[in-house]
Structures are given as structure tokens and as C-alpha cells.
N, C-alpha and C. Protein backbone atom coordinates (compact mmCIF):
# COMPACT_ATOMS: atom_id res chain seq x y z
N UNK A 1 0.84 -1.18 0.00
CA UNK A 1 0.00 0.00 0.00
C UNK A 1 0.89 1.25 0.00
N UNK A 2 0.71 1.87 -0.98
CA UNK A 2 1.60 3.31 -0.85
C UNK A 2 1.06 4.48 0.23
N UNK A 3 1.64 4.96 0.55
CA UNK A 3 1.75 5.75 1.58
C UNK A 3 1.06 7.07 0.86
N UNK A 4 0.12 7.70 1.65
CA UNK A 4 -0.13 9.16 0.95
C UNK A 4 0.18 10.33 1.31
N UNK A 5 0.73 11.13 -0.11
CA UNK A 5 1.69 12.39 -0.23
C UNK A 5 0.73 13.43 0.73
N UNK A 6 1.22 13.67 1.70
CA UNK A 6 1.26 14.64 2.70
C UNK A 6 1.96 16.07 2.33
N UNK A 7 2.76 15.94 1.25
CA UNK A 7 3.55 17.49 1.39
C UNK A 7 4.64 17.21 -0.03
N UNK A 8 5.14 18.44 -0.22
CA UNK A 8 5.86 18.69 -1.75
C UNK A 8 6.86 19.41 -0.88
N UNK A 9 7.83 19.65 -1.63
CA UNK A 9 8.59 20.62 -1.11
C UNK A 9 9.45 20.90 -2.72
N UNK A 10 9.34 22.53 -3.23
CA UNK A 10 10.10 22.28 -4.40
C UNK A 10 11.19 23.67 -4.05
N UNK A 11 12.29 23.38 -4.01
CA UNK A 11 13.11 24.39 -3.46
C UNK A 11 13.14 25.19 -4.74
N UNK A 12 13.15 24.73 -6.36
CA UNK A 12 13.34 25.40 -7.63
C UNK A 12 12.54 27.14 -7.55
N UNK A 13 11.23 26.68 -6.85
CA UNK A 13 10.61 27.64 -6.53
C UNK A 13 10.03 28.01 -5.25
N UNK A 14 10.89 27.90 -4.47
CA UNK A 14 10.78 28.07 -2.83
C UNK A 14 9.18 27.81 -2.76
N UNK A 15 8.31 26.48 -2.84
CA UNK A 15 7.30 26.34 -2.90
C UNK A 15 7.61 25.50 -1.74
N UNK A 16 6.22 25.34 -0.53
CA UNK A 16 6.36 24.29 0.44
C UNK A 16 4.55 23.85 0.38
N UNK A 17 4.33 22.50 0.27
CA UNK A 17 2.77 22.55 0.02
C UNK A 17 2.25 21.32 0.82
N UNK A 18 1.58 21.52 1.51
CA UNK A 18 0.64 20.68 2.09
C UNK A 18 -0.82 19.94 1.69
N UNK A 19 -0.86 19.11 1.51
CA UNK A 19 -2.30 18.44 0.81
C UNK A 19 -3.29 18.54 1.72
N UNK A 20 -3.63 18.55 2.84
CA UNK A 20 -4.47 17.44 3.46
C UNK A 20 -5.01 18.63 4.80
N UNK A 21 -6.00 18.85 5.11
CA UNK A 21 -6.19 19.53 6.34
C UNK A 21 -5.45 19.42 7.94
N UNK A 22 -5.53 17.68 7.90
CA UNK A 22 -4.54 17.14 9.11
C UNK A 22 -3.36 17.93 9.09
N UNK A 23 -2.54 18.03 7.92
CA UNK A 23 -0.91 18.47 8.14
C UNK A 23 -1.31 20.02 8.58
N UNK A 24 -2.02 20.38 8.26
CA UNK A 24 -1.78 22.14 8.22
C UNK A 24 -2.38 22.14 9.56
N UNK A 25 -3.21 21.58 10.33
CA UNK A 25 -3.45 21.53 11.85
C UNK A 25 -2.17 21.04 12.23
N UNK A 26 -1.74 20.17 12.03
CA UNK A 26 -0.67 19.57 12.78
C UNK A 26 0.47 20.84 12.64
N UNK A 27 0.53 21.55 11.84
CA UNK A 27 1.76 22.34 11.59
C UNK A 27 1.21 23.71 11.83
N UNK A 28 0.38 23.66 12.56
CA UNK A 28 -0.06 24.99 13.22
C UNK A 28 0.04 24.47 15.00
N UNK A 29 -0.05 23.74 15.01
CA UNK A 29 0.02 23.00 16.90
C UNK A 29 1.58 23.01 16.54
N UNK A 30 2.59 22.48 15.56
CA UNK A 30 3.72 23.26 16.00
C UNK A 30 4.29 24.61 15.90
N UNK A 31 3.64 25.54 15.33
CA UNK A 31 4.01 26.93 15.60
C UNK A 31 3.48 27.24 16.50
N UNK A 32 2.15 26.99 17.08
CA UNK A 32 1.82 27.27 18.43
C UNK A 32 2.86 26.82 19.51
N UNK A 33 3.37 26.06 19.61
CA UNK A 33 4.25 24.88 20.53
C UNK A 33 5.84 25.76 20.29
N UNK A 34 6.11 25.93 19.23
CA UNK A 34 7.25 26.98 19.36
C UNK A 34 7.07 28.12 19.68
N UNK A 35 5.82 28.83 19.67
CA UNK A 35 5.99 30.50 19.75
C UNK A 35 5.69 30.37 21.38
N UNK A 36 4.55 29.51 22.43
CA UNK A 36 4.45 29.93 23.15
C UNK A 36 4.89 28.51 24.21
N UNK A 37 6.18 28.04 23.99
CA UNK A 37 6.02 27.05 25.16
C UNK A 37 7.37 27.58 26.42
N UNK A 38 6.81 27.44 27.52
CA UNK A 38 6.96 28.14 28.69
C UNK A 38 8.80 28.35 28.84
N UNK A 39 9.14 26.62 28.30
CA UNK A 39 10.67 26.80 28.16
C UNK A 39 11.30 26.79 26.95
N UNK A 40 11.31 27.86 26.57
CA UNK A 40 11.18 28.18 25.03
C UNK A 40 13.12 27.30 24.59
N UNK A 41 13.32 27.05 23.91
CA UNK A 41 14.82 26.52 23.51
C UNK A 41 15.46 27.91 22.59
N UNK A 42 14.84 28.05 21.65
CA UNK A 42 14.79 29.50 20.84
C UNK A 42 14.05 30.37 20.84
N UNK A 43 14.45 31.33 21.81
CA UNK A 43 13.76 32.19 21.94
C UNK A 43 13.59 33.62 20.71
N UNK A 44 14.62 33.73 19.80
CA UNK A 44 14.33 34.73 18.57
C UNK A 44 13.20 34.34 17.84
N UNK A 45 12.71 32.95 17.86
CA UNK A 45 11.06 32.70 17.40
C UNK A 45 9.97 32.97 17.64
N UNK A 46 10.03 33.27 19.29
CA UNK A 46 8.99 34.12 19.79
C UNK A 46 9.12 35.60 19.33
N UNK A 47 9.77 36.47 19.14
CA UNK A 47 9.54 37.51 18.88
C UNK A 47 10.23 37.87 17.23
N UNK A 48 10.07 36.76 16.69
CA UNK A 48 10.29 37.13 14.77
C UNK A 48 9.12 37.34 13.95
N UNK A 49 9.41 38.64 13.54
CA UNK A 49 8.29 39.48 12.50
C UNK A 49 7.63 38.00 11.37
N UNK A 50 9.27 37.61 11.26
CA UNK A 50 9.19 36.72 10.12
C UNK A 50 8.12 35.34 10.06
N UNK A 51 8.82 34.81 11.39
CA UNK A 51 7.85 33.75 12.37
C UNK A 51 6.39 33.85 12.32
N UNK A 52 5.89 34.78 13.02
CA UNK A 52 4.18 35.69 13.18
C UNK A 52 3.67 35.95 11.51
N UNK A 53 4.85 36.41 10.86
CA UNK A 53 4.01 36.01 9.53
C UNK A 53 3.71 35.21 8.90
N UNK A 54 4.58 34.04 9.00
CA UNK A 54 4.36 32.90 8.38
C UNK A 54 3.37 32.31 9.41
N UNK A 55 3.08 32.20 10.42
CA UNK A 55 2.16 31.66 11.09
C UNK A 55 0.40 32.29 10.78
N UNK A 56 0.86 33.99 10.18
CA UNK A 56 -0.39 34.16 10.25
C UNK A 56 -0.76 33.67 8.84
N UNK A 57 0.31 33.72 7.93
CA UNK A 57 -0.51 32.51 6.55
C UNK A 57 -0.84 31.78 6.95
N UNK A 58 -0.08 30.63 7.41
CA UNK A 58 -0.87 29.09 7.65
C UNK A 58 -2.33 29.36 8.20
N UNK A 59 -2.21 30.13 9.05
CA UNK A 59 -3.82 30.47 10.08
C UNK A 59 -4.91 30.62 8.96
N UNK A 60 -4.27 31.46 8.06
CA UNK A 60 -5.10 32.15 6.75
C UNK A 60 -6.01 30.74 5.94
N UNK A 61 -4.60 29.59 5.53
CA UNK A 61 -4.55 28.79 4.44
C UNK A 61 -5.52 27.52 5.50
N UNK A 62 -5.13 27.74 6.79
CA UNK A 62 -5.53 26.48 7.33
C UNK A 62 -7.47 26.74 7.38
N UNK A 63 -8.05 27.68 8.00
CA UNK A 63 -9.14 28.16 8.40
C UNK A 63 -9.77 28.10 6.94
N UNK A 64 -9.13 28.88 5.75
CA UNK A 64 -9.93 28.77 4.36
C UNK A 64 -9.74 27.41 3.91
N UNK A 65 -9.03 25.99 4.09
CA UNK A 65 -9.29 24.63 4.09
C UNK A 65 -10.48 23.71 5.16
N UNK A 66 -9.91 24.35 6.33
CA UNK A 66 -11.20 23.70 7.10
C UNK A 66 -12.49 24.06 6.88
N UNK A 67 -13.21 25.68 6.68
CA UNK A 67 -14.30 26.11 5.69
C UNK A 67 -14.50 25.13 4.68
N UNK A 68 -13.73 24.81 3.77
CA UNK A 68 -14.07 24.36 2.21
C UNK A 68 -14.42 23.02 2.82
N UNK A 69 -13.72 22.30 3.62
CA UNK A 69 -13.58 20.99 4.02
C UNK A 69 -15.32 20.65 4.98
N UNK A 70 -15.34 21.36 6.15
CA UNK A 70 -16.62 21.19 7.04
C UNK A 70 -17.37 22.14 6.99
N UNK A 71 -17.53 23.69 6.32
CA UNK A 71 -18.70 24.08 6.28
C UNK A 71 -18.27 25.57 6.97
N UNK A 72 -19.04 26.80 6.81
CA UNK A 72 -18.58 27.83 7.49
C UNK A 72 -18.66 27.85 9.02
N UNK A 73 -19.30 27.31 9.95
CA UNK A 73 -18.81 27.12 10.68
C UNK A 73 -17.87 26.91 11.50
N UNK A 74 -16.95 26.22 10.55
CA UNK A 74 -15.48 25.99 11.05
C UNK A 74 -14.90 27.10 11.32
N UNK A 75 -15.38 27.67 10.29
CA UNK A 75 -14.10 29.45 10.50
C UNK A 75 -14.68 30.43 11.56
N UNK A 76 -15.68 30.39 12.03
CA UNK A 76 -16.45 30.82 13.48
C UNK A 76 -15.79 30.51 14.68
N UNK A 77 -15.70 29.02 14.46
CA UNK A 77 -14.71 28.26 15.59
C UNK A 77 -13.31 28.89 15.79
N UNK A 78 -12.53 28.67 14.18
CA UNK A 78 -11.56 29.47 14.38
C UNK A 78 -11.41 30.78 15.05
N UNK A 79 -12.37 31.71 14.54
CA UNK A 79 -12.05 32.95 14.50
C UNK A 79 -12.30 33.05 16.06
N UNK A 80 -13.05 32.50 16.94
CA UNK A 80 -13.40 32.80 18.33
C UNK A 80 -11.85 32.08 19.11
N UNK A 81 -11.37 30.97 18.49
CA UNK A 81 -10.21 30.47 19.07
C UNK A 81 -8.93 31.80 18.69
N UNK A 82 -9.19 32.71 17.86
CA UNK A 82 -7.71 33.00 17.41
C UNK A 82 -7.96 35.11 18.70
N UNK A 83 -9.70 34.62 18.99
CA UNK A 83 -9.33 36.16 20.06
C UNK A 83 -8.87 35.52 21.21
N UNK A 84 -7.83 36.26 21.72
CA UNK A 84 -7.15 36.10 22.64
C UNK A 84 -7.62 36.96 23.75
N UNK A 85 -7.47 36.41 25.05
CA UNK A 85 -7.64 36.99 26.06
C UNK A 85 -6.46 36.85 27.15
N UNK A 86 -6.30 37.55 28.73
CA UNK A 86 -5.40 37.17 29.49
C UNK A 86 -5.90 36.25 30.56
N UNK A 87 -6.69 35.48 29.82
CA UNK A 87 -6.86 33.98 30.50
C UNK A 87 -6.32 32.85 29.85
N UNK A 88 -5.84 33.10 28.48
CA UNK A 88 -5.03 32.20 27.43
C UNK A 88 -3.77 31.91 28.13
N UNK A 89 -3.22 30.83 28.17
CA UNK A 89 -2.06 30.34 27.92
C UNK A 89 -1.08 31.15 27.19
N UNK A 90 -0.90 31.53 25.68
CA UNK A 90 -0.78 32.00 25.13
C UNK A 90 -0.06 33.39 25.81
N UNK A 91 -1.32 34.09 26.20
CA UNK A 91 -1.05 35.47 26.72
C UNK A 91 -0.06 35.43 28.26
N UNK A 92 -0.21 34.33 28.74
CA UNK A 92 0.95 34.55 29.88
C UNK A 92 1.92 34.17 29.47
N UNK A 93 2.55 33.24 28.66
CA UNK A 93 3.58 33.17 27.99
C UNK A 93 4.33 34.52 27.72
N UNK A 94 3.60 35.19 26.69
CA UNK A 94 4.13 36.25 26.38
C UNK A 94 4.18 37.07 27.36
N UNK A 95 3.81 37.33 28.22
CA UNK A 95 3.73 37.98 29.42
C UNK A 95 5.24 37.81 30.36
N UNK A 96 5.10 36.71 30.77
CA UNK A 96 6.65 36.26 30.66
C UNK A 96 7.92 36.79 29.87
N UNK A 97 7.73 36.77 28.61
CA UNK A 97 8.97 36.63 27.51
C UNK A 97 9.35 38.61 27.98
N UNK A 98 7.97 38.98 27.74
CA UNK A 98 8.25 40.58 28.25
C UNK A 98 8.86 41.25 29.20
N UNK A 99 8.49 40.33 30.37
CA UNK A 99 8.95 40.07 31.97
C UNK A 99 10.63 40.23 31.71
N UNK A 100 11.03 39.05 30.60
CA UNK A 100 12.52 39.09 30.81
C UNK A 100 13.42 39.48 30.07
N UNK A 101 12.96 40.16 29.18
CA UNK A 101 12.89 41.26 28.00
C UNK A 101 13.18 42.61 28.70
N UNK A 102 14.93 43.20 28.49
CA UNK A 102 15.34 44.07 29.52
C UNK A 102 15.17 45.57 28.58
N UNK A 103 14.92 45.50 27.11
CA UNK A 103 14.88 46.85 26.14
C UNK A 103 13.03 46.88 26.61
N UNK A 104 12.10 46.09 26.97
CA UNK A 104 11.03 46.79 27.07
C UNK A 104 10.90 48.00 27.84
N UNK A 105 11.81 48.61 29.06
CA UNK A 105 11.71 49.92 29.42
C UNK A 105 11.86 51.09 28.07
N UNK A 106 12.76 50.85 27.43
CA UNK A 106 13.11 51.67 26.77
C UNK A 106 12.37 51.88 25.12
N UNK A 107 11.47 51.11 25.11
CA UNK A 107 10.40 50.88 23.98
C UNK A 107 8.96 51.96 24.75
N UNK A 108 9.05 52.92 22.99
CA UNK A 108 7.79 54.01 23.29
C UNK A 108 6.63 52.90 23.36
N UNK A 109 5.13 53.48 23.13
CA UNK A 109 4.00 53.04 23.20
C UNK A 109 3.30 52.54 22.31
N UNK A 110 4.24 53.03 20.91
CA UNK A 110 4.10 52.11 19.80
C UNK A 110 4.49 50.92 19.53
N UNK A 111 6.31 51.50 19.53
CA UNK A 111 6.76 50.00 19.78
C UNK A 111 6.34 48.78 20.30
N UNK A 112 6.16 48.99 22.18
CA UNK A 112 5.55 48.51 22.75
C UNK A 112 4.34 47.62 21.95
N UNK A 113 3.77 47.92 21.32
CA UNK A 113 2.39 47.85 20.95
C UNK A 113 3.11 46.82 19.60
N UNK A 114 3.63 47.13 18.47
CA UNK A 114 3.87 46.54 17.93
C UNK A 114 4.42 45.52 17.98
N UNK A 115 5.34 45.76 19.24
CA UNK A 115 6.10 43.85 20.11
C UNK A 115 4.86 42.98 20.35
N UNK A 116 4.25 43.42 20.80
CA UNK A 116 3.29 42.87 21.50
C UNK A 116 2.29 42.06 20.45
N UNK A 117 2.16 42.71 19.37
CA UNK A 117 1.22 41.95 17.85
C UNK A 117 2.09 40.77 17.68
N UNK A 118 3.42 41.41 17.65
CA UNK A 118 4.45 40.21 17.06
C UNK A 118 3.96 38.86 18.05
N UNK A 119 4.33 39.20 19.31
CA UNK A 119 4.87 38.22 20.28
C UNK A 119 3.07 37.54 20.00
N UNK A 120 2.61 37.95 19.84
CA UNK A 120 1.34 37.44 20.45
C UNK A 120 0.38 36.55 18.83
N UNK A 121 1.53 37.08 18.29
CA UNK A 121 0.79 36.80 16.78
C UNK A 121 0.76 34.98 16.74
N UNK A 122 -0.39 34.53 15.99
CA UNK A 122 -1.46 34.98 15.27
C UNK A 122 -2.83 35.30 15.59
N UNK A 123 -2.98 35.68 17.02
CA UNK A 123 -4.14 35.85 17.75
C UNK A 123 -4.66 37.27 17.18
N UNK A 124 -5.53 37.29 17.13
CA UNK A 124 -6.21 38.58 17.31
C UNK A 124 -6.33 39.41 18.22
N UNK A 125 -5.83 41.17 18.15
CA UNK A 125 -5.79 41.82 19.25
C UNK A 125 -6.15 42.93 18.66
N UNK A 126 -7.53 43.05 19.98
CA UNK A 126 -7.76 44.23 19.79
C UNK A 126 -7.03 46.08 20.96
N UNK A 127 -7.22 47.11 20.27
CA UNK A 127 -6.78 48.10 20.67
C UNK A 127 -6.52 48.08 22.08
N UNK A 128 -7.93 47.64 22.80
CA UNK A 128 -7.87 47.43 24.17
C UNK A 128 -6.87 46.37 24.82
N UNK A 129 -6.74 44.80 24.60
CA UNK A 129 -6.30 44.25 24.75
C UNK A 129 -4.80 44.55 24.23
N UNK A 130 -3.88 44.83 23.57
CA UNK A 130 -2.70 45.55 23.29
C UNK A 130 -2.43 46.73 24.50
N UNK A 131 -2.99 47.66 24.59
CA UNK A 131 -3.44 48.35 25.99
C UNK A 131 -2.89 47.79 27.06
N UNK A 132 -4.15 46.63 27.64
CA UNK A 132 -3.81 45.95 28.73
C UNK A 132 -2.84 45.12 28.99
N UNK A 133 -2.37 44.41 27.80
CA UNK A 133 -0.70 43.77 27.93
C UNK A 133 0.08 44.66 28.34
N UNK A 134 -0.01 45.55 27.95
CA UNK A 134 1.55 47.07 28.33
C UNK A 134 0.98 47.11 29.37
N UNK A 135 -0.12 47.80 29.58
CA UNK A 135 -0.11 48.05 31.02
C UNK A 135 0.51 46.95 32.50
N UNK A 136 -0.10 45.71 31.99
CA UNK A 136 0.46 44.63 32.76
C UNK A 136 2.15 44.63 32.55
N UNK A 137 2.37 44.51 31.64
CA UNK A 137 3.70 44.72 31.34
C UNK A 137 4.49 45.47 31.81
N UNK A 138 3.94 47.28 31.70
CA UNK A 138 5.11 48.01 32.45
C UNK A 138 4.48 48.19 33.66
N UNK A 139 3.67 47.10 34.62
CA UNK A 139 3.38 47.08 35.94
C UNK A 139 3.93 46.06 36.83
N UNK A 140 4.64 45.56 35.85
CA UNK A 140 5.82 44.37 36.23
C UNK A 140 7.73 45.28 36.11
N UNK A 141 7.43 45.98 35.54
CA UNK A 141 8.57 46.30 34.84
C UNK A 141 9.23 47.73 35.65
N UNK A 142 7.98 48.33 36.75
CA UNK A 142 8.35 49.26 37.67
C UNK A 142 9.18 49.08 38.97
């Protein structure tokens, strides 16, 4: 019985492709698992522009497969899993990484704000919640 193609990889055209809904869940539980696990090994992954973007494709590619696959519903599910709150896992993680993160004094309110999309990416954040991370943040940081 042959085994079924799960994935391509064509370096000719820096193409990387996934068939199957399983892999692109599975390869979103590992960017989750790298960006927010408590004892991080590499920590420049948690806070790479590069990282958060490629994660927020997959989020993109994975949610518009599970739609096509089970129905709009699915992407409801998603979309309520991807708002974040500071009852998430997720959000104390990063909470942490900030904690030991010694340039956050010296980061304005933008910055601030824009670390914080990164670190936290691919969740959804709104104005308020960005807000309340800093605030928690530089209430640790006094």
C-alpha cells in the first residue's frame, strides 16, 4: 500500500505545500508549541516578525481549508479560538517573555504595541487588549 503524499517541497521555486487539512493543523500546533512554550529553547522565534508572519498565513490557508472541508462554521470556531484573552495560555507566555525582555523599558508606546502583535501573533488583538498587555507589562517592569 503506498503511503499518501502529505507534502511537496520544491526548493526550484521556494514552494512548500501541504495536501491534506490534518498536516496544516498539525503544523499549526507546532508553531503554536514553538511561539508559546513556557521553556522556550529559541527564543528569537517568539519575537520574529518573520515567524508571526508565516504563522499568520498558515492560520489564513488552514481556516480557508477547514471552511471548504466542514462548512462555514469551522471558521467561526476558528475565528473565536484565534481572540485572545489574558486567561489564554498563550497570553501569559508572552507575558513572561516581556517580563525578561530588559529593552522593554526603553520601547515608546508604539513600539511597545507593535512587540506585543508580534509576540502574540497569530491571535487577534484588539486596541484594548494591546493596551492591557503594556499596562500589565510596564506594571511588572516598575
Amino acid at each position: 500500500m503506498a503511503a499518501k503524499q502529505i507534502l511537496e517541497l520544491d526548493l526550484m521555486s521556494n514552494r512548500f505545500t501541504l495536501f491534506d487539512l490534518q498536516s496544516l493543523n498539525d503544523l499549526q500546533r507546532v508553531f503554536r508549541e514553538a511561539k508559546f512554550c513556557r521553556l522556550a529553547d529559541d527564543e528569537e522565534i517568539t519575537d520574529s516578525p518573520r515567524v508571526a508572519a508565516l504563522y499568520e498565513e498558515l492560520m489564513t490557508e488552514l481556516i480557508a481549508k477547514d471552511i471548504a472541508a466542514n462548512g462555514e462554521d469551522k471558521g467561526g470556531n476558528w475565528l473565536r479560538w484565534l481572540m485572545i484573552t489574558e486567561k489564554r495560555d498563550e497570553w501569559k507566555v508572552a507575558l513572561e517573555r516581556v517580563h525578561a525582555h530588559s529593552a522593554w523599558r526603553t520601547y515608546s508606546v508604539e513600539q511597545k504595541a507593535d512587540y506585543v502583535k508580534v509576540l502574540l501573533s497569530p491571535f487577534t488583538l484588539t486596541e484594548e487588549a494591546v493596551a492591557h498587555f503594556i499596562a500589565q507589562s510596564d506594571a511588572h517592569h516598575r
